[in-house]
C-alpha atoms as a PDB file:
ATOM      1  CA  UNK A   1      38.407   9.697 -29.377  1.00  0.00           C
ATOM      2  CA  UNK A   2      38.538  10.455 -25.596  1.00  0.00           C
ATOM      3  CA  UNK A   3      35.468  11.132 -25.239  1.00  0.00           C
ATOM      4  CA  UNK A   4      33.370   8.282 -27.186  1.00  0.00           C
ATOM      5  CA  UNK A   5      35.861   5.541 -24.798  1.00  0.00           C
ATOM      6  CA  UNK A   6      34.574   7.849 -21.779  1.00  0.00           C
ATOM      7  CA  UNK A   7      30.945   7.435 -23.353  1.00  0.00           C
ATOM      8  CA  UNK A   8      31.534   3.309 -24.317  1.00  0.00           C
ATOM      9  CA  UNK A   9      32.268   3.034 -20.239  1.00  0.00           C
ATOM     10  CA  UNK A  10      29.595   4.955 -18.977  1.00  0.00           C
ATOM     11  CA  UNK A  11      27.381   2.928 -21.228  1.00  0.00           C
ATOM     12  CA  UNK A  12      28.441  -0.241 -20.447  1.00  0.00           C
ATOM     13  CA  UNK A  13      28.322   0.437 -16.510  1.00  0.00           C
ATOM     14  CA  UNK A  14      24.935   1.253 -16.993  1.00  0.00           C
ATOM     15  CA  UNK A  15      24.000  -1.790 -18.685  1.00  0.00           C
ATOM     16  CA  UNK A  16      25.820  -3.947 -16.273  1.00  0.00           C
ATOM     17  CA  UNK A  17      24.115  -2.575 -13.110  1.00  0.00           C
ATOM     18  CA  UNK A  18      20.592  -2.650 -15.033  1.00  0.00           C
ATOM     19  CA  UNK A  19      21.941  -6.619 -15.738  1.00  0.00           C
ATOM     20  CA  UNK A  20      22.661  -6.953 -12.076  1.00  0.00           C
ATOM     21  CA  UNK A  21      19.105  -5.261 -11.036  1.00  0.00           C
ATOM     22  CA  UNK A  22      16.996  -7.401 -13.435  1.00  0.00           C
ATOM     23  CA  UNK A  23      19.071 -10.521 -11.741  1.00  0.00           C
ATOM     24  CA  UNK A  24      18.926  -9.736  -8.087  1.00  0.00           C
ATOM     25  CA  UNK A  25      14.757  -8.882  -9.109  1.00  0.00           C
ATOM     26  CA  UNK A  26      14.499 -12.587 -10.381  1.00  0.00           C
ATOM     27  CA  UNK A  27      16.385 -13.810  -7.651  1.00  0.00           C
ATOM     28  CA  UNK A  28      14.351 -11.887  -4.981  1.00  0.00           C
ATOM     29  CA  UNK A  29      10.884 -13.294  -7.018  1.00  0.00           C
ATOM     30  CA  UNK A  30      11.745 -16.828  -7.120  1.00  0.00           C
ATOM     31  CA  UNK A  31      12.847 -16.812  -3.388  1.00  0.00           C
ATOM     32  CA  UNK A  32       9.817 -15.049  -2.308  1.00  0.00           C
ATOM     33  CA  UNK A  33       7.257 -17.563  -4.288  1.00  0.00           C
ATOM     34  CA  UNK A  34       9.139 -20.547  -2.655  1.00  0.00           C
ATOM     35  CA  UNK A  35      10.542 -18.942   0.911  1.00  0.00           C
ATOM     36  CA  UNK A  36       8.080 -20.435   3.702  1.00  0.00           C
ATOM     37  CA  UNK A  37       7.927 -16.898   6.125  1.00  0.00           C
ATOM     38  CA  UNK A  38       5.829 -16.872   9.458  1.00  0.00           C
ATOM     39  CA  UNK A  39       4.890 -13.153  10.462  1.00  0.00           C
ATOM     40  CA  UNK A  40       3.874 -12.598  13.860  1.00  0.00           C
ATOM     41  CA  UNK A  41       1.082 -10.425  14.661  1.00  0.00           C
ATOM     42  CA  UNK A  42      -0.366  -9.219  17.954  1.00  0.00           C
ATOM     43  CA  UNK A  43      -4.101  -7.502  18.083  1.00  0.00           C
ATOM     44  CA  UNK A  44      -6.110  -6.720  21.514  1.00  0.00           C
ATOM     45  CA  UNK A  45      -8.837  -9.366  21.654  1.00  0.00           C
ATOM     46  CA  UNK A  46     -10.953 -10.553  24.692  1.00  0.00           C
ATOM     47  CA  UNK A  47      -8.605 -13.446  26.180  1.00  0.00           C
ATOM     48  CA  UNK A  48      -5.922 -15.304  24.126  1.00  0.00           C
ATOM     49  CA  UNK A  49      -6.139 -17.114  21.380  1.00  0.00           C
ATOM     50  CA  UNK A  50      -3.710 -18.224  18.811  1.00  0.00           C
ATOM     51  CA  UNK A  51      -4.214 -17.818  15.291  1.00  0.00           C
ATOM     52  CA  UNK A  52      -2.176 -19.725  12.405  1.00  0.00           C
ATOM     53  CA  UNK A  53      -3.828 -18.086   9.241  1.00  0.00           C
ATOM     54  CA  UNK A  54      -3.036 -19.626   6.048  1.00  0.00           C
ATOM     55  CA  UNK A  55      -4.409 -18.824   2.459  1.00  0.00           C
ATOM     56  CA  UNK A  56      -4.056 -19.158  -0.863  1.00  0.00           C
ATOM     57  CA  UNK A  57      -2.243 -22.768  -0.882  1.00  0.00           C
ATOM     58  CA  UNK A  58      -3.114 -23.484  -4.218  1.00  0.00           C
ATOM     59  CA  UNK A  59      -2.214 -26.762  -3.204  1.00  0.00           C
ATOM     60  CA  UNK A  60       1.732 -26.088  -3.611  1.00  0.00           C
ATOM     61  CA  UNK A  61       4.253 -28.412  -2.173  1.00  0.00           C
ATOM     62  CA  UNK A  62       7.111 -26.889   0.245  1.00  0.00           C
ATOM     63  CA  UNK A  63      10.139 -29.274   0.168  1.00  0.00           C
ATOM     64  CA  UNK A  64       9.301 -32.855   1.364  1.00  0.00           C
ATOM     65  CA  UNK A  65       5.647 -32.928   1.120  1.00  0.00           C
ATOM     66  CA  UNK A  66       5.219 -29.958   3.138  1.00  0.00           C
ATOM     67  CA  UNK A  67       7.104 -30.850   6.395  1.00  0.00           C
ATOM     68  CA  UNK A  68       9.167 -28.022   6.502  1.00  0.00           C
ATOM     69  CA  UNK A  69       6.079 -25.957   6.623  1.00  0.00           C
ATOM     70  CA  UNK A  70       4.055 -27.943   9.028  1.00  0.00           C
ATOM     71  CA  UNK A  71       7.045 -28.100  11.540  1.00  0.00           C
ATOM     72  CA  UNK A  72       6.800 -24.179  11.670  1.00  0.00           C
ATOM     73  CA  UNK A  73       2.951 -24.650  12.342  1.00  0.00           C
ATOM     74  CA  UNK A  74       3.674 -27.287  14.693  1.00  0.00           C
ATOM     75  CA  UNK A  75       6.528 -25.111  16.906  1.00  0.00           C
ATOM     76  CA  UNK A  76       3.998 -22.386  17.080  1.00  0.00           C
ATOM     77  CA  UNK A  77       1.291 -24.401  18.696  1.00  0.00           C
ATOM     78  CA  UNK A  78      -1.701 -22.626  17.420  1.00  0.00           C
ATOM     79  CA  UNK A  79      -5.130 -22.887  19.135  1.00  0.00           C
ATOM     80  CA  UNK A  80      -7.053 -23.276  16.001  1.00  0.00           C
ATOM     81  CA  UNK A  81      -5.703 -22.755  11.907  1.00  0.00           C
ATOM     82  CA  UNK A  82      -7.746 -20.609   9.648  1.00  0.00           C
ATOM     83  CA  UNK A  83      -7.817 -21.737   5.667  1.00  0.00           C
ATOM     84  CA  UNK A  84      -9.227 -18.482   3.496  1.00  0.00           C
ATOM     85  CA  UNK A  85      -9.600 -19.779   0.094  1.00  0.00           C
ATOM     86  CA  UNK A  86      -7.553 -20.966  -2.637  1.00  0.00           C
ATOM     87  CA  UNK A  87      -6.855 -23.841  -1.114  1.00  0.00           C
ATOM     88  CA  UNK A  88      -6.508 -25.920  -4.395  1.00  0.00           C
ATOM     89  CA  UNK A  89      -5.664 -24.054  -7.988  1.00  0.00           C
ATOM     90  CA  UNK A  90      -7.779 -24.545 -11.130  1.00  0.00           C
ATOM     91  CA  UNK A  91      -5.265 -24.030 -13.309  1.00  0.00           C
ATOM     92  CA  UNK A  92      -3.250 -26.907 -11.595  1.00  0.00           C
ATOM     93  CA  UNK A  93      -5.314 -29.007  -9.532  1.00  0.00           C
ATOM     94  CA  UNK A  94      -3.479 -31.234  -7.338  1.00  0.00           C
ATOM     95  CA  UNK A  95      -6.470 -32.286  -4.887  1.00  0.00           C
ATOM     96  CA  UNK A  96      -4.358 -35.203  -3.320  1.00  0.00           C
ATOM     97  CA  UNK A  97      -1.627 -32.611  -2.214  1.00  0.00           C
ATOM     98  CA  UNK A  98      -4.304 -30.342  -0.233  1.00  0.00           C
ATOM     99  CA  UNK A  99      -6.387 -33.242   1.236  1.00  0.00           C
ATOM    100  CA  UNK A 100      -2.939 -34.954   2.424  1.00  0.00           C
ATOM    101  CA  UNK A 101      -1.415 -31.469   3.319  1.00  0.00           C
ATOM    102  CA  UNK A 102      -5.121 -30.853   5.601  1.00  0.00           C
ATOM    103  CA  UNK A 103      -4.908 -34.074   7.197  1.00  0.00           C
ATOM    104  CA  UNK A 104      -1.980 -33.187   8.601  1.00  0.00           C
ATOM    105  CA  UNK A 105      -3.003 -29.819   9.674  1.00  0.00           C
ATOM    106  CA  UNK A 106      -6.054 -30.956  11.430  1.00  0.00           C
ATOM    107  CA  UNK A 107      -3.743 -33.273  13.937  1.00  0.00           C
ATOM    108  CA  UNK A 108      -2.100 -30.154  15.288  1.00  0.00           C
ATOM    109  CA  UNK A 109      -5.678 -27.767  16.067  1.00  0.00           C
ATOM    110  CA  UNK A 110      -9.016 -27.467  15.302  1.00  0.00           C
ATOM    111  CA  UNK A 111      -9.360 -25.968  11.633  1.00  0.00           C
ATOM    112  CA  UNK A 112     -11.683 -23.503  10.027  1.00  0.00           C
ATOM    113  CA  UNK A 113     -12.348 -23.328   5.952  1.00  0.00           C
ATOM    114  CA  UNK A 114     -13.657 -20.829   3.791  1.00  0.00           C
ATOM    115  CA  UNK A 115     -13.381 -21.010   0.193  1.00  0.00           C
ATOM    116  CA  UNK A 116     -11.642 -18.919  -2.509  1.00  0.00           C
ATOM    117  CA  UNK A 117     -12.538 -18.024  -6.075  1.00  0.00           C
ATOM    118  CA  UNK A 118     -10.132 -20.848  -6.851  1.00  0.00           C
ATOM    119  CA  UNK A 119     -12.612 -23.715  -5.638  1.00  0.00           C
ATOM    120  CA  UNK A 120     -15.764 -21.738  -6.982  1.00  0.00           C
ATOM    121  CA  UNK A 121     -14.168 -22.233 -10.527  1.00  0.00           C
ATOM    122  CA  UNK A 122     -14.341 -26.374  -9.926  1.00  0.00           C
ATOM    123  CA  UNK A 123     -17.351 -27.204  -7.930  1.00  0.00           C
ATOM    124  CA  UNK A 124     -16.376 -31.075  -8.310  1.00  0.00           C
ATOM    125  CA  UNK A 125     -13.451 -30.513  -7.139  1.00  0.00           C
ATOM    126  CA  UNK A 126     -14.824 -28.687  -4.159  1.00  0.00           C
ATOM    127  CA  UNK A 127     -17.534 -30.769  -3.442  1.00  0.00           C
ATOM    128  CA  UNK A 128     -14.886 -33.640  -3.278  1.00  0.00           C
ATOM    129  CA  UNK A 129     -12.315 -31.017  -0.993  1.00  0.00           C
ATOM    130  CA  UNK A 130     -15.238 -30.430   0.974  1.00  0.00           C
ATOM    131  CA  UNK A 131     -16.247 -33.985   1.898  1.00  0.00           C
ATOM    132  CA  UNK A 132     -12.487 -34.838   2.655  1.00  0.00           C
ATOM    133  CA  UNK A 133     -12.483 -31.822   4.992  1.00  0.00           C
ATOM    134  CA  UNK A 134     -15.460 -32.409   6.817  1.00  0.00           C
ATOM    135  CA  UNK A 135     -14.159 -36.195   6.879  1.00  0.00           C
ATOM    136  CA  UNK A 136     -10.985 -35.677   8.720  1.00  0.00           C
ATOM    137  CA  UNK A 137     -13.133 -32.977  11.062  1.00  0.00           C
ATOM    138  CA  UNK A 138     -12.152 -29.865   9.492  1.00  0.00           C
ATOM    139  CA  UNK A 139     -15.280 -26.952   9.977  1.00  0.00           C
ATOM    140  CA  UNK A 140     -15.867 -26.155   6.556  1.00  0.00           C
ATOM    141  CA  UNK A 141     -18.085 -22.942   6.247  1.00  0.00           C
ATOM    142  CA  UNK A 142     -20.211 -21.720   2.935  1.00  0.00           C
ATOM    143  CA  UNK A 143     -21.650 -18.638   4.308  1.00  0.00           C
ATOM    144  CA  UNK A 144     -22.478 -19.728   7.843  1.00  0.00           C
ATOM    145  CA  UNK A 145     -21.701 -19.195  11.504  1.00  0.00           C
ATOM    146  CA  UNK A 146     -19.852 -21.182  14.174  1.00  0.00           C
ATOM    147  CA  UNK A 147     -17.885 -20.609  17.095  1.00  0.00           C
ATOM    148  CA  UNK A 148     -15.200 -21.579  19.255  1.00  0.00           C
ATOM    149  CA  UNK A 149     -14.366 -21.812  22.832  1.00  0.00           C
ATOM    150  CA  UNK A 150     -10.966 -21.152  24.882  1.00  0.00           C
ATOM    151  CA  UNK A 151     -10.354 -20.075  28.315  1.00  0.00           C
ATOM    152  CA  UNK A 152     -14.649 -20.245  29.030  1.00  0.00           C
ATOM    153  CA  UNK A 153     -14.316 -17.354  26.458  1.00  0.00           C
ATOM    154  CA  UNK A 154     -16.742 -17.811  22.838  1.00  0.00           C
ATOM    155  CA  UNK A 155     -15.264 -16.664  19.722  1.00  0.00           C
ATOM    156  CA  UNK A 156     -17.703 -16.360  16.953  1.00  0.00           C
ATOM    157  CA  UNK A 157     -16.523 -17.716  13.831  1.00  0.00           C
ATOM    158  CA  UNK A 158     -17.852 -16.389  10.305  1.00  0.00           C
ATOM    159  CA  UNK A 159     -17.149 -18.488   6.645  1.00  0.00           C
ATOM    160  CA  UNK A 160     -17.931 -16.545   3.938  1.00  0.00           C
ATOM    161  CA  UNK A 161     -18.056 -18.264   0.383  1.00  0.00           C
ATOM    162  CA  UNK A 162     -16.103 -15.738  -2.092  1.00  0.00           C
ATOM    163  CA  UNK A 163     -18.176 -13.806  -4.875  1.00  0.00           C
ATOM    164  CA  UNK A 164     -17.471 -15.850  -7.548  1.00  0.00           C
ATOM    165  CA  UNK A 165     -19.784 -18.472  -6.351  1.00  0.00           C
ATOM    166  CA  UNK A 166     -22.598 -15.957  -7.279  1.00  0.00           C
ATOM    167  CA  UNK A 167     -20.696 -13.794  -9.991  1.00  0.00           C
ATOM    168  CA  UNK A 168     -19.410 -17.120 -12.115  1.00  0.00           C
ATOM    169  CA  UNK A 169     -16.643 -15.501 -13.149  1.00  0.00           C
ATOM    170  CA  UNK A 170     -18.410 -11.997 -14.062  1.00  0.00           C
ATOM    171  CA  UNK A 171     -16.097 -10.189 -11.007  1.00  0.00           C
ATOM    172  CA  UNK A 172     -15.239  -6.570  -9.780  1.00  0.00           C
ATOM    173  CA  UNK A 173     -14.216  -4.967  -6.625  1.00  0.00           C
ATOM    174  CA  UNK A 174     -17.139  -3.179  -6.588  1.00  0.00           C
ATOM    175  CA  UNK A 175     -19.533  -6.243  -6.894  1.00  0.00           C
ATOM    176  CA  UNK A 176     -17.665  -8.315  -4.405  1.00  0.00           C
ATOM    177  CA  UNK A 177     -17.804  -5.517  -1.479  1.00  0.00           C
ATOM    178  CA  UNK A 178     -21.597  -5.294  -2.610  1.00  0.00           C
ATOM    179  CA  UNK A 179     -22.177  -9.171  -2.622  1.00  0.00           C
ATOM    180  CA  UNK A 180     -20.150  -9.429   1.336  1.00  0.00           C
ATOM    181  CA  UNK A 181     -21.739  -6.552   2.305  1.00  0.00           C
ATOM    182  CA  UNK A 182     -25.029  -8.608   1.831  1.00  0.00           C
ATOM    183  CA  UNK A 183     -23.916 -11.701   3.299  1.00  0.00           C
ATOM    184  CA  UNK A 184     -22.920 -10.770   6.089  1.00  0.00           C
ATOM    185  CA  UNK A 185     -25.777  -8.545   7.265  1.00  0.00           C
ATOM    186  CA  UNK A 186     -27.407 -11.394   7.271  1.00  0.00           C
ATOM    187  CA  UNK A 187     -24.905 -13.639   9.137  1.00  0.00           C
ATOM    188  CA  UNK A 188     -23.752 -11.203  11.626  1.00  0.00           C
ATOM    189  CA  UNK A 189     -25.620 -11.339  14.741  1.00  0.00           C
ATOM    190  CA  UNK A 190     -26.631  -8.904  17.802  1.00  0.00           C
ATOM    191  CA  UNK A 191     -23.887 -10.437  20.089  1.00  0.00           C
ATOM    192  CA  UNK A 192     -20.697  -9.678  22.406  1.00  0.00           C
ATOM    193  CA  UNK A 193     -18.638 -12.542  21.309  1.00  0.00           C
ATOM    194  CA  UNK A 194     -15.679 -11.710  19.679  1.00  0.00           C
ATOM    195  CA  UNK A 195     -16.368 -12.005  16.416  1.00  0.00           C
ATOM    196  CA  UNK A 196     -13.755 -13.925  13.629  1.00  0.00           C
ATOM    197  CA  UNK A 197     -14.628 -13.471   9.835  1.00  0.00           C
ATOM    198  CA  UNK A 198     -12.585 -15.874   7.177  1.00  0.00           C
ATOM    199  CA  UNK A 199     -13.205 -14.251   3.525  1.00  0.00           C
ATOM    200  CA  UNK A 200     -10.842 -14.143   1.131  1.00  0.00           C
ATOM    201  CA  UNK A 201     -11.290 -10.471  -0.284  1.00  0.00           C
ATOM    202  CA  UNK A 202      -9.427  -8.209   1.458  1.00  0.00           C
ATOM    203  CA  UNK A 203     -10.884  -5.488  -1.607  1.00  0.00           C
ATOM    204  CA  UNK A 204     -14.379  -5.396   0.488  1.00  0.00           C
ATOM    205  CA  UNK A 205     -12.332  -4.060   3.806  1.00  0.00           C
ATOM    206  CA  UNK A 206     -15.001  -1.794   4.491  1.00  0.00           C
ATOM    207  CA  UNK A 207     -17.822  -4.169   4.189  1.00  0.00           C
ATOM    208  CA  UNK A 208     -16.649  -5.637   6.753  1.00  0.00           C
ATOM    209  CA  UNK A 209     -15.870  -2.508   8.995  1.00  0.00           C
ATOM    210  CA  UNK A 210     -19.706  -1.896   8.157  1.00  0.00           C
ATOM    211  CA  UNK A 211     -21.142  -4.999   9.725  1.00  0.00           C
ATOM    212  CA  UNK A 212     -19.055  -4.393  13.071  1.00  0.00           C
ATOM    213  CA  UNK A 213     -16.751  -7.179  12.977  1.00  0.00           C
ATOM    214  CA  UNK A 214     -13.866  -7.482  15.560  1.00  0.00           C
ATOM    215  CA  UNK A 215     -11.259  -9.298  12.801  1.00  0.00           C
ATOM    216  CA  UNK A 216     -11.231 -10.870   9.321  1.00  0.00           C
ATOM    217  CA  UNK A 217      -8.480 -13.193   7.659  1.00  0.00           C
ATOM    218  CA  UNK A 218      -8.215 -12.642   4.297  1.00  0.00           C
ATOM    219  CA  UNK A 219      -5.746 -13.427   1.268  1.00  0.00           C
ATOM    220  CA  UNK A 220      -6.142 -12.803  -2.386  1.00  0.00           C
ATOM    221  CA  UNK A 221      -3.946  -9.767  -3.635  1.00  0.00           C
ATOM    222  CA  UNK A 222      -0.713 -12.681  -2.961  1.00  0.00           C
ATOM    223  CA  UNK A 223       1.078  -9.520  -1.415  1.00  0.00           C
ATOM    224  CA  UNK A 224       0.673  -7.749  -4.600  1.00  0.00           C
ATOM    225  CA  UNK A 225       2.464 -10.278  -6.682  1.00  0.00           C
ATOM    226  CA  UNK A 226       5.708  -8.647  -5.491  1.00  0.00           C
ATOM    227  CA  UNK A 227       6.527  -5.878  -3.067  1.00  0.00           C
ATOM    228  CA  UNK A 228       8.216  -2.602  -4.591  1.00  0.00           C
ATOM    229  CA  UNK A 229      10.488  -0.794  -1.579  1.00  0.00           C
ATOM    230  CA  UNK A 230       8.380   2.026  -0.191  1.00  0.00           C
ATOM    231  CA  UNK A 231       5.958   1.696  -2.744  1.00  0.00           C
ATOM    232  CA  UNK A 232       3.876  -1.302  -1.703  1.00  0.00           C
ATOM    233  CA  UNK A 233       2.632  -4.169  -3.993  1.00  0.00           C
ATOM    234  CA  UNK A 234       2.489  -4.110  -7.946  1.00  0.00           C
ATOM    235  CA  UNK A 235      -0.573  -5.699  -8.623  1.00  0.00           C
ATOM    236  CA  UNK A 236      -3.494  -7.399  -7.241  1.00  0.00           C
ATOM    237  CA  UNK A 237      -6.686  -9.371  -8.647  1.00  0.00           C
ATOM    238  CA  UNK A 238      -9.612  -6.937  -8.400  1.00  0.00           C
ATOM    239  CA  UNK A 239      -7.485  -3.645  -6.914  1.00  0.00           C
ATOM    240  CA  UNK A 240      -5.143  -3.202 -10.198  1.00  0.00           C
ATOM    241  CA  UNK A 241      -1.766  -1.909 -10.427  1.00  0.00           C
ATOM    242  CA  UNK A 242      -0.709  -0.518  -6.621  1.00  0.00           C
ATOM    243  CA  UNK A 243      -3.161  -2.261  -4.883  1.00  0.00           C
ATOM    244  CA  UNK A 244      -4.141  -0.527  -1.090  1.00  0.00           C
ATOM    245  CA  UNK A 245      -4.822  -4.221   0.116  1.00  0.00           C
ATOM    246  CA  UNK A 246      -2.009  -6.748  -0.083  1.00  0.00           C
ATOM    247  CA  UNK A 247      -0.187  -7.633   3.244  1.00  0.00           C
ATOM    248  CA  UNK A 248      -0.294  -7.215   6.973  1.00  0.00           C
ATOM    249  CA  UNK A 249      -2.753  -5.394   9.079  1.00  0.00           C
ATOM    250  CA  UNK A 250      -5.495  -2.599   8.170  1.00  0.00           C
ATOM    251  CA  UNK A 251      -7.847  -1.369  10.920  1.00  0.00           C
ATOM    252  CA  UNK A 252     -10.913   1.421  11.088  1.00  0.00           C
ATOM    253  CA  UNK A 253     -13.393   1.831  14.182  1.00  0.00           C
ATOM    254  CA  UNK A 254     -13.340  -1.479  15.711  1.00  0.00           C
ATOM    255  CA  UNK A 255     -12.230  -3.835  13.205  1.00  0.00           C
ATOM    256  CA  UNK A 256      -9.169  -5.109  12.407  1.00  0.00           C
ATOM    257  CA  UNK A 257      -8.136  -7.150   8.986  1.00  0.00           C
ATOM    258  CA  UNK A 258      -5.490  -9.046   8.556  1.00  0.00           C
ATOM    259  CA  UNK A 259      -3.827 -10.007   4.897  1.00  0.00           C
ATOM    260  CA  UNK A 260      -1.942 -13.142   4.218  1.00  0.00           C
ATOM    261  CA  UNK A 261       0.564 -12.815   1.286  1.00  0.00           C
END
């Protein structure tokens, strides 16, 4: 008798804490899909310029039609804003939200647009994102090359269009390294600038080692869904379960690449 009450506890202590885990896990997951977080990263450049990144919007809305969020953009005074992709959803377009959300953005620094597999899934959409952006003065780039100036210093400025534009769809890691790879052999040039990349793969990291780019601001893996304690991410679109590419900054030979969760 003393031992199945002895048994009984230790069973039900075991389902309590595994209650308690799978609470504090939703908890921690709802917190970190609606938490606004600004990371701070420092990487040796020629002069100094400031860098808001942002990616993977997906046209959300953060309290108050954003403000909370653009007052954190705002207090860090950024030189210019990068936008890699996913800038609206397809799933749940809200194009109002991101056109009202970029008109604000462009009032605080010069902003830079590359598209996601997100706006290759709607090209209507896009087109019409597109126009708005380039309305309001927002550089919006589809494969092409521009640059920027600070301090008498040029900073070339890469926008390449994600794979799905080509692969409708049809996607793999393997394609989309093959497809950037190909892009931007053709769009980097002979050149000491400083050169910026906005893609939103960070899967193709060493396509873009190979063409001898200084940085590239990418998105995508959305920190790999969630982030398991000394494990890393869970999942990512294109990488599978334990993705290598999710968050923060990866670097070989003389290119760094940075991943926005």
């Amino acid at each position: 008798m003393l031992d199945f009450i002895k048994n009984n506890v230790a069973l039900s202590l075991v389902l309590l804490c595994l209650a308690l885990g799978a609470l504090a896990l939703a908890i921690w997951v709802l917190w970190s899909n609606k938490a606004i977080v600004l990371t701070r990263y420092s990487i040796k450049a020629k002069g100094s310029l400031k860098i808001i990144h942002i990616s993977d919007y997906h046209n959300a809305k953060f309290k108050n039609d954003n403000e909370e969020l653009l007052n954190i953009i705002r207090d860090t005074a950024p030189d210019l804003i990068a936008i890699t992709g996913d800038f609206i959803d397809s799933r749940h377009t809200n194009l109002a939200r991101a056109v009202a959300f970029a008109k604000e953005l462009v009032k605080i620094a010069p902003c830079f647009y590359a598209p996601g597999n997100h706006e290759s899934r709607m090209p209507e959409n896009y087109a019409k994102l597109t126009d708005e952006l380039e309305k309001m003065g927002a550089i919006a780039l589809h494969d092409e090359v521009t640059s920027f100036e600070k301090d008498d210093i040029t900073y070339t400025i890469i926008g390449v269009e994600d794979p799905m534009f080509i692969t409708k769809n049809k996607d793999s890691a393997e394609k989309a390294k093959i497809i950037i790879k190909d892009k931007l052999s053709e769009l980097v040039k002979d050149t000491n600038d400083y050169t910026i990349v906005l893609s939103h793969r960070p899967e193709a990291f060493y396509s873009y080692v190979d063409s001898g780019v200084d940085l590239v601001l990418t998105g995508h893996a959305h920190g790999g869904q969630m982030q398991i304690p000394f494990v890393g991410g869970l999942i990512a679109p294109n990488q599978g379960f334990f993705p290598k590419y999710t968050n923060g900054i990866h670097f070989a030979k003389s290119t760094n690449m940075f991943i926005s969760r």
